[in-house]
PDB file of N, CA and C in Angstrom:
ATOM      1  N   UNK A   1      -5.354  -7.363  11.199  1.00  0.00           N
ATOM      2  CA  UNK A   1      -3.957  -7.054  11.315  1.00  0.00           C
ATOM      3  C   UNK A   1      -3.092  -8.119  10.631  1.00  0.00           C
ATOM      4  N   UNK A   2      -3.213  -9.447  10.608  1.00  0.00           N
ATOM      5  CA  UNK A   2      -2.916 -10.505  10.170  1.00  0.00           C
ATOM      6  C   UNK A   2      -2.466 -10.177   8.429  1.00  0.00           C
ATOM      7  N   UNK A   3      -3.749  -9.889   7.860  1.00  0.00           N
ATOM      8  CA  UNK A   3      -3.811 -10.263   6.688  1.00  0.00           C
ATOM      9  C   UNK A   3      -2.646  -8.388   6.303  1.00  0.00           C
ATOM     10  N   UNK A   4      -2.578  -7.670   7.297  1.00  0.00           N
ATOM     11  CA  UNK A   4      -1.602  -6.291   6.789  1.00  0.00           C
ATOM     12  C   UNK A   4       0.188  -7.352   6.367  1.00  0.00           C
ATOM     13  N   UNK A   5      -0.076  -8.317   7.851  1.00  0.00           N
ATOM     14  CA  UNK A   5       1.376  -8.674   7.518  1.00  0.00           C
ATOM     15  C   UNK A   5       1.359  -9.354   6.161  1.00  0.00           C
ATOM     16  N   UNK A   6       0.706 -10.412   6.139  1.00  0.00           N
ATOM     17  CA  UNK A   6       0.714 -11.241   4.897  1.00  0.00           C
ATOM     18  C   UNK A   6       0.702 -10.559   3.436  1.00  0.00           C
ATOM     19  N   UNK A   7      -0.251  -9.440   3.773  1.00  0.00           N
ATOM     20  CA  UNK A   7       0.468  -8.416   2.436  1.00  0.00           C
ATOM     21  C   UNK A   7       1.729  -8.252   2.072  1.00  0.00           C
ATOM     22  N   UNK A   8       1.931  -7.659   3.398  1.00  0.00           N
ATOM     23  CA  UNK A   8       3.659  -6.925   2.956  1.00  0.00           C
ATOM     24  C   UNK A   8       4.777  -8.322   2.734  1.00  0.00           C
ATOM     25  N   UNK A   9       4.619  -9.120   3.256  1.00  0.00           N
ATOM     26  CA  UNK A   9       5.200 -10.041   3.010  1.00  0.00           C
ATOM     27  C   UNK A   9       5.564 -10.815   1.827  1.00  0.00           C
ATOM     28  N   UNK A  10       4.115 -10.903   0.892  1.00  0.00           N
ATOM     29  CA  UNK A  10       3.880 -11.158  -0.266  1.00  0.00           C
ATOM     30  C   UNK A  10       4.427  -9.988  -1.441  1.00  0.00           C
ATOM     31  N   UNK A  11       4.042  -9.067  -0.851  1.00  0.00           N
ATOM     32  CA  UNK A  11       4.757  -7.678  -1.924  1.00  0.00           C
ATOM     33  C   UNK A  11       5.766  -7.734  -1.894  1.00  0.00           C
ATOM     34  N   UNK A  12       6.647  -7.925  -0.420  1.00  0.00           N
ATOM     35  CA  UNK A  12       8.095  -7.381  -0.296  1.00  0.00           C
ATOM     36  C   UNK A  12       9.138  -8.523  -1.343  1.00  0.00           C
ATOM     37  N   UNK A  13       8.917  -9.760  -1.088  1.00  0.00           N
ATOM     38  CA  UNK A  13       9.330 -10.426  -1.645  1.00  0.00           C
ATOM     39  C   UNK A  13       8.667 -10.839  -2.980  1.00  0.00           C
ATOM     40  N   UNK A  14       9.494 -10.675  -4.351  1.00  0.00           N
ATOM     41  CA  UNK A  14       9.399 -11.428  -5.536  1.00  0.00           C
ATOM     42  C   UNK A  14       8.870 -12.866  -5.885  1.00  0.00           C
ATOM     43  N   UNK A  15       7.763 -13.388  -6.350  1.00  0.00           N
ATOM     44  CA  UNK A  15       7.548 -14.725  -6.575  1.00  0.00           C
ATOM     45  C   UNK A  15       8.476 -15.613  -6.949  1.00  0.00           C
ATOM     46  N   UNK A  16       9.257 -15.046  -8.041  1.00  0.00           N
ATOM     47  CA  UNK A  16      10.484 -15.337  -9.178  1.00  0.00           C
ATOM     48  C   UNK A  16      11.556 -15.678  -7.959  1.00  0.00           C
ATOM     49  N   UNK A  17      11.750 -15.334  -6.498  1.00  0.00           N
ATOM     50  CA  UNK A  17      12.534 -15.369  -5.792  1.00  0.00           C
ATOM     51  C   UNK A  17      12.306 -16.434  -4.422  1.00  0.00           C
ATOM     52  N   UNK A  18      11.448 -16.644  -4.260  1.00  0.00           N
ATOM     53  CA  UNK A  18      10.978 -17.016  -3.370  1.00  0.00           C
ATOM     54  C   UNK A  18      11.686 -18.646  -2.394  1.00  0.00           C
ATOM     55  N   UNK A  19      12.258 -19.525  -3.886  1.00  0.00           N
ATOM     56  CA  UNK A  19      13.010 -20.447  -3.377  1.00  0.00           C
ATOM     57  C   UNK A  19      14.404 -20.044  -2.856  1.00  0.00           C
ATOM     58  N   UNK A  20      14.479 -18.460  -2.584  1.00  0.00           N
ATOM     59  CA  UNK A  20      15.654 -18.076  -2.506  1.00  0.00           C
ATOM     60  C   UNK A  20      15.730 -17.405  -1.576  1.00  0.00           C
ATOM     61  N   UNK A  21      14.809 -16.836  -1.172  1.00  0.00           N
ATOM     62  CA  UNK A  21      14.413 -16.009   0.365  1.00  0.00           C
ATOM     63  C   UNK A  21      12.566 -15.640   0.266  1.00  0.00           C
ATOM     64  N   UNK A  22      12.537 -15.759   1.741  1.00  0.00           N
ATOM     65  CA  UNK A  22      10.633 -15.693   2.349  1.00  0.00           C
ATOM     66  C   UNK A  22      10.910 -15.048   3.093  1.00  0.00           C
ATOM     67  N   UNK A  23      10.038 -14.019   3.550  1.00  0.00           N
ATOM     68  CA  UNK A  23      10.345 -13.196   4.220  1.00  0.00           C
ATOM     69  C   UNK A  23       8.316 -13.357   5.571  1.00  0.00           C
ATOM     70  N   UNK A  24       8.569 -13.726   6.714  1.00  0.00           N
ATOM     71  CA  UNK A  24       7.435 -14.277   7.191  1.00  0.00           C
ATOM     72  C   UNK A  24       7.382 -13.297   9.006  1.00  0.00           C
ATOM     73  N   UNK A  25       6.051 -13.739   9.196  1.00  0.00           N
ATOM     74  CA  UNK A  25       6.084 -13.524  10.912  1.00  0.00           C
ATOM     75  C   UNK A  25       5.686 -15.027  12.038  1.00  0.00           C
ATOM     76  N   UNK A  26       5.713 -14.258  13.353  1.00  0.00           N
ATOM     77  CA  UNK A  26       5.481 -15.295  14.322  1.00  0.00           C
ATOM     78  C   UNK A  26       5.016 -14.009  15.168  1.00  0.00           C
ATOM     79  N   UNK A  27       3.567 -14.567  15.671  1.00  0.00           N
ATOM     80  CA  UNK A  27       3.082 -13.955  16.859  1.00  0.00           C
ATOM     81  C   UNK A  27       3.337 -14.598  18.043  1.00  0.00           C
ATOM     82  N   UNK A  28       3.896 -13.821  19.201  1.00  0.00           N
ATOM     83  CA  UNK A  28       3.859 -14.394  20.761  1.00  0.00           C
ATOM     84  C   UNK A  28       3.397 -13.349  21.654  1.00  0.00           C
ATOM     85  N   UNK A  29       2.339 -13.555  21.857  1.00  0.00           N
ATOM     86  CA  UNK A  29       1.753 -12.625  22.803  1.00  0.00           C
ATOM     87  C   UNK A  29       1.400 -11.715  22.518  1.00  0.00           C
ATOM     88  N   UNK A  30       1.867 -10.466  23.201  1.00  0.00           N
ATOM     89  CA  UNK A  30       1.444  -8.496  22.206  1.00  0.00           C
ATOM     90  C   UNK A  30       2.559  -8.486  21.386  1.00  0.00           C
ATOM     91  N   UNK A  31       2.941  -9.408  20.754  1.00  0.00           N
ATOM     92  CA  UNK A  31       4.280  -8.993  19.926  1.00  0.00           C
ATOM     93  C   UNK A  31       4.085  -9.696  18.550  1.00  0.00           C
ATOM     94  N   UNK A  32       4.453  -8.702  17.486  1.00  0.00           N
ATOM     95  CA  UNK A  32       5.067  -9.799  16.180  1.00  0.00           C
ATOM     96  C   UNK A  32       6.308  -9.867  15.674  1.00  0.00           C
ATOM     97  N   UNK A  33       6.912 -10.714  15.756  1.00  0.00           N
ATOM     98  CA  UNK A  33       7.977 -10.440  15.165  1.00  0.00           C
ATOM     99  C   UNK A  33       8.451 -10.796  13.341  1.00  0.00           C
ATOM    100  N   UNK A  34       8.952  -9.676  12.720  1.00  0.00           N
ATOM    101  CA  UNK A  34       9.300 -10.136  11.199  1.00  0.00           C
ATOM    102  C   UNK A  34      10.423 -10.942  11.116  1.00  0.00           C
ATOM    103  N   UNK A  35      10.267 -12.078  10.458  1.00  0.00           N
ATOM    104  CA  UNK A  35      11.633 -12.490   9.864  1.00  0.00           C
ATOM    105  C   UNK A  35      11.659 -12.560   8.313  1.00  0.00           C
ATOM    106  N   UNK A  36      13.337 -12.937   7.961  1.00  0.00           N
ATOM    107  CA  UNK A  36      13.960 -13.119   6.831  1.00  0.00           C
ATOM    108  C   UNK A  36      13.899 -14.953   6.766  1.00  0.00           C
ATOM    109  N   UNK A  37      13.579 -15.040   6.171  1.00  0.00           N
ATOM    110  CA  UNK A  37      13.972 -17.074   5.806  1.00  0.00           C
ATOM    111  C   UNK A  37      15.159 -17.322   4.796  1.00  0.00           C
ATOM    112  N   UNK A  38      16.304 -18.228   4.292  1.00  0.00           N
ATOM    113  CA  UNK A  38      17.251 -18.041   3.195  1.00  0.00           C
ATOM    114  C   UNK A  38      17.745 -19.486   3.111  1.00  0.00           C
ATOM    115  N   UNK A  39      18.228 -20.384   2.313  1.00  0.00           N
ATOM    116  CA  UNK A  39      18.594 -21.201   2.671  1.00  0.00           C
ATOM    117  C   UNK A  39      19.982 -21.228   3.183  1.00  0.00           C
ATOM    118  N   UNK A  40      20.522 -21.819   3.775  1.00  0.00           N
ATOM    119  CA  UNK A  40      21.656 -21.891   5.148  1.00  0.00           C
ATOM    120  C   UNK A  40      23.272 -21.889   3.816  1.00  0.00           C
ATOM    121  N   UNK A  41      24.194 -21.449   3.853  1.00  0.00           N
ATOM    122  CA  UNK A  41      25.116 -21.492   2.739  1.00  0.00           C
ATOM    123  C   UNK A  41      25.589 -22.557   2.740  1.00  0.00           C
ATOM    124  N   UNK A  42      26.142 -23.535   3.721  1.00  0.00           N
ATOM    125  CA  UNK A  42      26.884 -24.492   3.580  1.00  0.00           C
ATOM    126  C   UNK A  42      25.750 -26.102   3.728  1.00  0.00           C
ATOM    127  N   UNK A  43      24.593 -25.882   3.903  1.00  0.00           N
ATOM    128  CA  UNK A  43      23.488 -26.686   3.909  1.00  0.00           C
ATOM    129  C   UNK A  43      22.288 -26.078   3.021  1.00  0.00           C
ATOM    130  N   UNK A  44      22.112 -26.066   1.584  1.00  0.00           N
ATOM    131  CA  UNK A  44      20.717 -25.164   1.152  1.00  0.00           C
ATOM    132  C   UNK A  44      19.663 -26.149   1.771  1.00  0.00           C
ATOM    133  N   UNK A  45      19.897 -26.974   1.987  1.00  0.00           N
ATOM    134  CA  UNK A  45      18.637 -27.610   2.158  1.00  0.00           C
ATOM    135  C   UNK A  45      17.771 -27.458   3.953  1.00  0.00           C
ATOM    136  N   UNK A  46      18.739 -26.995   4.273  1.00  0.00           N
ATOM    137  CA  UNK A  46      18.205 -26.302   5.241  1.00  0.00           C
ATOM    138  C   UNK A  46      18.194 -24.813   5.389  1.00  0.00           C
ATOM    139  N   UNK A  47      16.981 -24.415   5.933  1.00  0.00           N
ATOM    140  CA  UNK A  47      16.394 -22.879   5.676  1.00  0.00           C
ATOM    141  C   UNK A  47      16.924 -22.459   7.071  1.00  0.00           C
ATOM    142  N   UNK A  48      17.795 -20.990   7.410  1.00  0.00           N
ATOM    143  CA  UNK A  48      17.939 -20.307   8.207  1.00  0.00           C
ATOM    144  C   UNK A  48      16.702 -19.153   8.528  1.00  0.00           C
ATOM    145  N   UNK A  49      16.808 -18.984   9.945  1.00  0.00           N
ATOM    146  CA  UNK A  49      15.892 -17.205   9.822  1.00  0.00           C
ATOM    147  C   UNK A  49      16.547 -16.214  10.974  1.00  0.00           C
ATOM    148  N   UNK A  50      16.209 -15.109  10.086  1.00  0.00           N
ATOM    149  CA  UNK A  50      17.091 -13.930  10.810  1.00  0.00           C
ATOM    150  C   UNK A  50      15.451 -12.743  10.992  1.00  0.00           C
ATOM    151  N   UNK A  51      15.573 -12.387  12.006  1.00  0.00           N
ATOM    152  CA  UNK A  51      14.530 -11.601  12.782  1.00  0.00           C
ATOM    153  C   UNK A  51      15.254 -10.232  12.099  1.00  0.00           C
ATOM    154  N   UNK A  52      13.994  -9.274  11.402  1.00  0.00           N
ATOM    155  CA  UNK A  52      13.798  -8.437  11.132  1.00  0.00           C
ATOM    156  C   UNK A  52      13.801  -6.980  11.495  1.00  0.00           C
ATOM    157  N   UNK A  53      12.421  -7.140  12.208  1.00  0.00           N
ATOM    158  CA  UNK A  53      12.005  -5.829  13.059  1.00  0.00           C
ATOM    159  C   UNK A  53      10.900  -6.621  13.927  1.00  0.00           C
ATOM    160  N   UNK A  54      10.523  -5.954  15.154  1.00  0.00           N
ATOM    161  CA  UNK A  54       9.279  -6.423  16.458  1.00  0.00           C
ATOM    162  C   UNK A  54       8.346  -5.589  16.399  1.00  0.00           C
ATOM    163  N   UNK A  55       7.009  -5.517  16.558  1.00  0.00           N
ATOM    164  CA  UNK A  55       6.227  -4.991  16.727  1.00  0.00           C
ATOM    165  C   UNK A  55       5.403  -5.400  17.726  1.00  0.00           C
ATOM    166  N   UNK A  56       5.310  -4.590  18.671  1.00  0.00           N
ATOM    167  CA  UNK A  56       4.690  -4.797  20.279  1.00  0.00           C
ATOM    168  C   UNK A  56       3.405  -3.909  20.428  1.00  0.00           C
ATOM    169  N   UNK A  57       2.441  -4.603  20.722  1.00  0.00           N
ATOM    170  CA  UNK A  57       1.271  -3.408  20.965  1.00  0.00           C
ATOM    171  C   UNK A  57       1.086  -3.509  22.542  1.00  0.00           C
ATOM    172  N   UNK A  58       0.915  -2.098  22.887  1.00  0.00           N
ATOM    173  CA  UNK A  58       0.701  -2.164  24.417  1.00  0.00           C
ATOM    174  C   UNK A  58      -1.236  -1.891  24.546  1.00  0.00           C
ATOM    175  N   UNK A  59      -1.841  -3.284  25.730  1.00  0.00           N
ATOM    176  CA  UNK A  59      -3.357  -3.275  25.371  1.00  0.00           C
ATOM    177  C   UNK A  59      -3.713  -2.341  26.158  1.00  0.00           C
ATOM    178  N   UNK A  60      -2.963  -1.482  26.848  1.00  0.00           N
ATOM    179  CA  UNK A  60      -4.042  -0.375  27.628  1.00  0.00           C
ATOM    180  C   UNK A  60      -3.981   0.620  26.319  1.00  0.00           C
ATOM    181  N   UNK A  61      -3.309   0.873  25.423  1.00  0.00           N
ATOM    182  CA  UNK A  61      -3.353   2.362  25.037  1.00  0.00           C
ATOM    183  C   UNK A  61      -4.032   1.795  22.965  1.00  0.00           C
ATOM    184  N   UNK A  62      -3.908   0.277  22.797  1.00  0.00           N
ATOM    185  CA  UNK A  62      -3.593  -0.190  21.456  1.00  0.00           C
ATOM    186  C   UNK A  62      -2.857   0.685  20.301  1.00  0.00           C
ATOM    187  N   UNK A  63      -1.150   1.051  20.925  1.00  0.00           N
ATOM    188  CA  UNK A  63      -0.573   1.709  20.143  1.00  0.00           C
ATOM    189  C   UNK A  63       0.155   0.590  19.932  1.00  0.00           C
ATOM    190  N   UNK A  64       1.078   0.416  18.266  1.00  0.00           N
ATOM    191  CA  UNK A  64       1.992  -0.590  18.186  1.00  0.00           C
ATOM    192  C   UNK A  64       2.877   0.284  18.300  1.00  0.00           C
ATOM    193  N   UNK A  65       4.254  -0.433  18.913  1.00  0.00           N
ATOM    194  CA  UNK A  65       5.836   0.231  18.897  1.00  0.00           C
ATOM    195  C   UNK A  65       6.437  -0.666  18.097  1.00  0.00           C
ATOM    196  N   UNK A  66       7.367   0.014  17.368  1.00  0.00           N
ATOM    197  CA  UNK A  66       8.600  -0.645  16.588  1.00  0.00           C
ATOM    198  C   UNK A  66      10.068  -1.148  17.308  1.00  0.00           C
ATOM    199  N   UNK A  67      10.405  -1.715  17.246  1.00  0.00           N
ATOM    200  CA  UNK A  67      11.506  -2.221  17.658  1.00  0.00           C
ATOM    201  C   UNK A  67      12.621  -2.829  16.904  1.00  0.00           C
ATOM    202  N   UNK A  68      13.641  -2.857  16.859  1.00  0.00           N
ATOM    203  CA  UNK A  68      15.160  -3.282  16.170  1.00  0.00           C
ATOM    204  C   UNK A  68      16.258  -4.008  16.714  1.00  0.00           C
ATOM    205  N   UNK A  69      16.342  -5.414  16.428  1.00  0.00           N
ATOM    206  CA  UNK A  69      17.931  -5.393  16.786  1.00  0.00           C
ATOM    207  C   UNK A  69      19.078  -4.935  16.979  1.00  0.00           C
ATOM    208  N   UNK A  70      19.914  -5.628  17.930  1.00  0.00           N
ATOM    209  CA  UNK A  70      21.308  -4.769  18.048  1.00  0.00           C
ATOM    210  C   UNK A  70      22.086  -6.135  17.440  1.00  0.00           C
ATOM    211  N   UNK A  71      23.628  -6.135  17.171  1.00  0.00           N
ATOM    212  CA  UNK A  71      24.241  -6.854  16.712  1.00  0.00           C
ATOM    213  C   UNK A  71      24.425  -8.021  17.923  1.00  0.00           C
ATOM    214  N   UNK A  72      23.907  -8.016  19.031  1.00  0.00           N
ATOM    215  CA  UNK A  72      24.095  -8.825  20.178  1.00  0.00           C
ATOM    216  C   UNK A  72      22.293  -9.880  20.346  1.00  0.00           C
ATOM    217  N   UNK A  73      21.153  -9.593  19.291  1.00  0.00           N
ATOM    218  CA  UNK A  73      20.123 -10.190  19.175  1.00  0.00           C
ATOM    219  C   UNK A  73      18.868  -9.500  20.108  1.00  0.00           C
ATOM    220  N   UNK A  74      19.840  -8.335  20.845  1.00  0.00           N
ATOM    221  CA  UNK A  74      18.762  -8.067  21.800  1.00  0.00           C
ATOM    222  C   UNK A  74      17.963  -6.709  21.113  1.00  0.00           C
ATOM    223  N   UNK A  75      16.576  -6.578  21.639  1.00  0.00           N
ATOM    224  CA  UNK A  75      15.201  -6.009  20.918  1.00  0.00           C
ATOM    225  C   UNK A  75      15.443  -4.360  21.415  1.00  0.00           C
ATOM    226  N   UNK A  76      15.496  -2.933  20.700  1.00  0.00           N
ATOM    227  CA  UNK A  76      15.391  -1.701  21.296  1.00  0.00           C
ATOM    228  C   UNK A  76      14.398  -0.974  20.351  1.00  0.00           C
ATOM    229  N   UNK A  77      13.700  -0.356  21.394  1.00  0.00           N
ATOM    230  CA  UNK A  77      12.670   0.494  20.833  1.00  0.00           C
ATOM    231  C   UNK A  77      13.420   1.051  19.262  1.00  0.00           C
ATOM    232  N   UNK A  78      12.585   1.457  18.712  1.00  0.00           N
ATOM    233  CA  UNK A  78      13.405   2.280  17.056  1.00  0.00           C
ATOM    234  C   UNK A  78      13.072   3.810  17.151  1.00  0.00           C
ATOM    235  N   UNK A  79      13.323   4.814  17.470  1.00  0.00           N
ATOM    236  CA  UNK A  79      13.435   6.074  18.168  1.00  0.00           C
ATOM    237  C   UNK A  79      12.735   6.883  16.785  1.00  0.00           C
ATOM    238  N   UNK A  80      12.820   6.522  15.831  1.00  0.00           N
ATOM    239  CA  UNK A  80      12.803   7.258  14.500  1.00  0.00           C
ATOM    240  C   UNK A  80      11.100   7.375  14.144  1.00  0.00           C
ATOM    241  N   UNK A  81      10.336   6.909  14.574  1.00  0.00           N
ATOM    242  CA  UNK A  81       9.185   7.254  14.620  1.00  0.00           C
ATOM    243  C   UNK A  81       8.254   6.512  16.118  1.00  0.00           C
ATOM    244  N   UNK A  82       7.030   7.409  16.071  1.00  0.00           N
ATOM    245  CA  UNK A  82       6.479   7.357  18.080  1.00  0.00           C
ATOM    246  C   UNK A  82       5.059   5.704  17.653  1.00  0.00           C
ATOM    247  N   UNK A  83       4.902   5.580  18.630  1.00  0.00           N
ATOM    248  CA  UNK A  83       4.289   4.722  18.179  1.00  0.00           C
ATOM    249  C   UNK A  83       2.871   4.774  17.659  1.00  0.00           C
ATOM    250  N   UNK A  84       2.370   4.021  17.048  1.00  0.00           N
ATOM    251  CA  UNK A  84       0.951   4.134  16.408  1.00  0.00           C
ATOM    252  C   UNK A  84      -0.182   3.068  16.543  1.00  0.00           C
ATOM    253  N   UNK A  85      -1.672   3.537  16.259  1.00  0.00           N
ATOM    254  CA  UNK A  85      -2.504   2.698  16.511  1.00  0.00           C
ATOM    255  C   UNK A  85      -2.673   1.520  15.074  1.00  0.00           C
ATOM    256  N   UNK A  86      -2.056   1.975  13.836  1.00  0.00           N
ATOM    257  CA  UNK A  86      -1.987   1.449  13.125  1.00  0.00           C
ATOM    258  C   UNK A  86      -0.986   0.931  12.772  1.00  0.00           C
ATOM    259  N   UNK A  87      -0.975  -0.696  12.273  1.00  0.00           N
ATOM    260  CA  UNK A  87       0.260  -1.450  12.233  1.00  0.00           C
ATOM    261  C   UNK A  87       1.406  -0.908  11.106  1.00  0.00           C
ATOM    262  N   UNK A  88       0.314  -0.451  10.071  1.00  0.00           N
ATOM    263  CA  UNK A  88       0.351  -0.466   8.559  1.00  0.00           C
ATOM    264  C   UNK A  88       1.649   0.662   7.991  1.00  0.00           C
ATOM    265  N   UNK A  89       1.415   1.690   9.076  1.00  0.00           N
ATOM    266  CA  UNK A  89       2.748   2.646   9.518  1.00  0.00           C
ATOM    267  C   UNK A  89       3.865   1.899  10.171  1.00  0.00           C
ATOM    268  N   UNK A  90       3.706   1.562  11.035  1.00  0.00           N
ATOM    269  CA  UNK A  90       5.088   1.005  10.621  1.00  0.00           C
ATOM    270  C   UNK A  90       5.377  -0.523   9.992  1.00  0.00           C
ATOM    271  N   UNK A  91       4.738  -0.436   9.482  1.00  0.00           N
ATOM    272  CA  UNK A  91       5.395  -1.642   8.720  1.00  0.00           C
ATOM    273  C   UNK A  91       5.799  -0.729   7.143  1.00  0.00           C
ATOM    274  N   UNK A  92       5.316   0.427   6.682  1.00  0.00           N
ATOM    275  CA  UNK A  92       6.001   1.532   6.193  1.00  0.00           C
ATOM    276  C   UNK A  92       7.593   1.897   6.426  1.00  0.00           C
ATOM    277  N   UNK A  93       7.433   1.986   7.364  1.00  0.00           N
ATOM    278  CA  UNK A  93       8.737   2.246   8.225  1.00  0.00           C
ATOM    279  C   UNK A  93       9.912   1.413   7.940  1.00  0.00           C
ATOM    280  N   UNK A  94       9.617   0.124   8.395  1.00  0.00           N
ATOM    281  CA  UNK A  94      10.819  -1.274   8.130  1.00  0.00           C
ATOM    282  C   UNK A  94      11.059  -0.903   6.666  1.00  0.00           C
ATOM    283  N   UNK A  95       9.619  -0.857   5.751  1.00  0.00           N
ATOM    284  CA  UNK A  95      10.196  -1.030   4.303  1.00  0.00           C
ATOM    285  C   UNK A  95      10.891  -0.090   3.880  1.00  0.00           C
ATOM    286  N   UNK A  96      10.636   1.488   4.326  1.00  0.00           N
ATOM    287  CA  UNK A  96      11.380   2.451   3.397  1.00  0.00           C
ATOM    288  C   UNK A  96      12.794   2.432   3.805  1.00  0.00           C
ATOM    289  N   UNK A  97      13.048   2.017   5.499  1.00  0.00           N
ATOM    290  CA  UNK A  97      14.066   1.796   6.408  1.00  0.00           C
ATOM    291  C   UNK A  97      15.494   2.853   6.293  1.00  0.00           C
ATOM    292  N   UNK A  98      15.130   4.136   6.425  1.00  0.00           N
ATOM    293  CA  UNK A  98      15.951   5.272   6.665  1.00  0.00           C
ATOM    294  C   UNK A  98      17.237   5.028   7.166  1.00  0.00           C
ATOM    295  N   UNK A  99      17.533   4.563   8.218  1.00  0.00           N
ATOM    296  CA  UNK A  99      18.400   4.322   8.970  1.00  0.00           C
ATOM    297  C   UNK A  99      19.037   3.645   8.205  1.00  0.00           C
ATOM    298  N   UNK A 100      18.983   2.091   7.501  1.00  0.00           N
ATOM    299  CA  UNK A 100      19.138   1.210   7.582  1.00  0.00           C
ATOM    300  C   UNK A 100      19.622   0.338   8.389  1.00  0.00           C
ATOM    301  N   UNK A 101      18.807  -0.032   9.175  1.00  0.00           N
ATOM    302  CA  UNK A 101      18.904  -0.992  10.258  1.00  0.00           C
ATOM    303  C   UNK A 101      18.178  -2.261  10.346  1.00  0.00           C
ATOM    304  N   UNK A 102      17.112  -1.959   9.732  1.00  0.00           N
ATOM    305  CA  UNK A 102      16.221  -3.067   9.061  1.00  0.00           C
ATOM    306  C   UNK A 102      16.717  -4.377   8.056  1.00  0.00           C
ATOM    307  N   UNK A 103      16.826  -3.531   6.775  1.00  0.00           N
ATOM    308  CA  UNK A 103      17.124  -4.180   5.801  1.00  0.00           C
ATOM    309  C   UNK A 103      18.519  -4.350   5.403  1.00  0.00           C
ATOM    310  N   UNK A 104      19.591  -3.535   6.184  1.00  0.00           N
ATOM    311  CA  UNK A 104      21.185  -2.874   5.920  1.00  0.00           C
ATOM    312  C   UNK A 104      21.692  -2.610   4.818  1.00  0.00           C
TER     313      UNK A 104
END
């Protein structure tokens, strides 16, 4: 599952770009969460990060759910697709990002 994120991560973002935004995860527990990395506007030399999308697997059933910010930081299910045993869907999902809520 690891190496699904590190894919998309590597694809999503441009090499040519990279001192300019990283786009990474952090696992805690049944959860991953995506972030954005950028350097900070009024400090470049310090790197900001802004949380993406969550991905929660529940271990009785090993389905992952998607999840989204609200403008207040707090985590809500993402209604737009059910959850799956494979990560790889939704991490589909964030990228094509219908809604735009993901990427805005």
């Amino acid at each position: 599952m690891e190496w699904k994120l590190a894919l998309y991560c590597e694809r999503r973002i441009p090499r040519r770009v990279r001192d300019q935004i990283q786009l990474g995860y952090r696992f805690r527990g049944n959860s991953v969460t995506l972030f954005e990395r950028r350097p900070a506007i009024l400090e470049p030399s310090v790197w900001t990060e802004s949380a993406v999308a969550q991905f929660r697997l529940d271990p009785e059933t090993s389905l992952w759910t998607l999840y989204c910010r609200d403008r207040n930081g707090r985590w809500h299910r993402y209604g737009e697709v059910d959850s799956r045993p494979d990560l790889a869907d939704l991490l589909r999902e964030v990228d094509e990002d219908p809604t735009g809520i993901f990427w805005g």
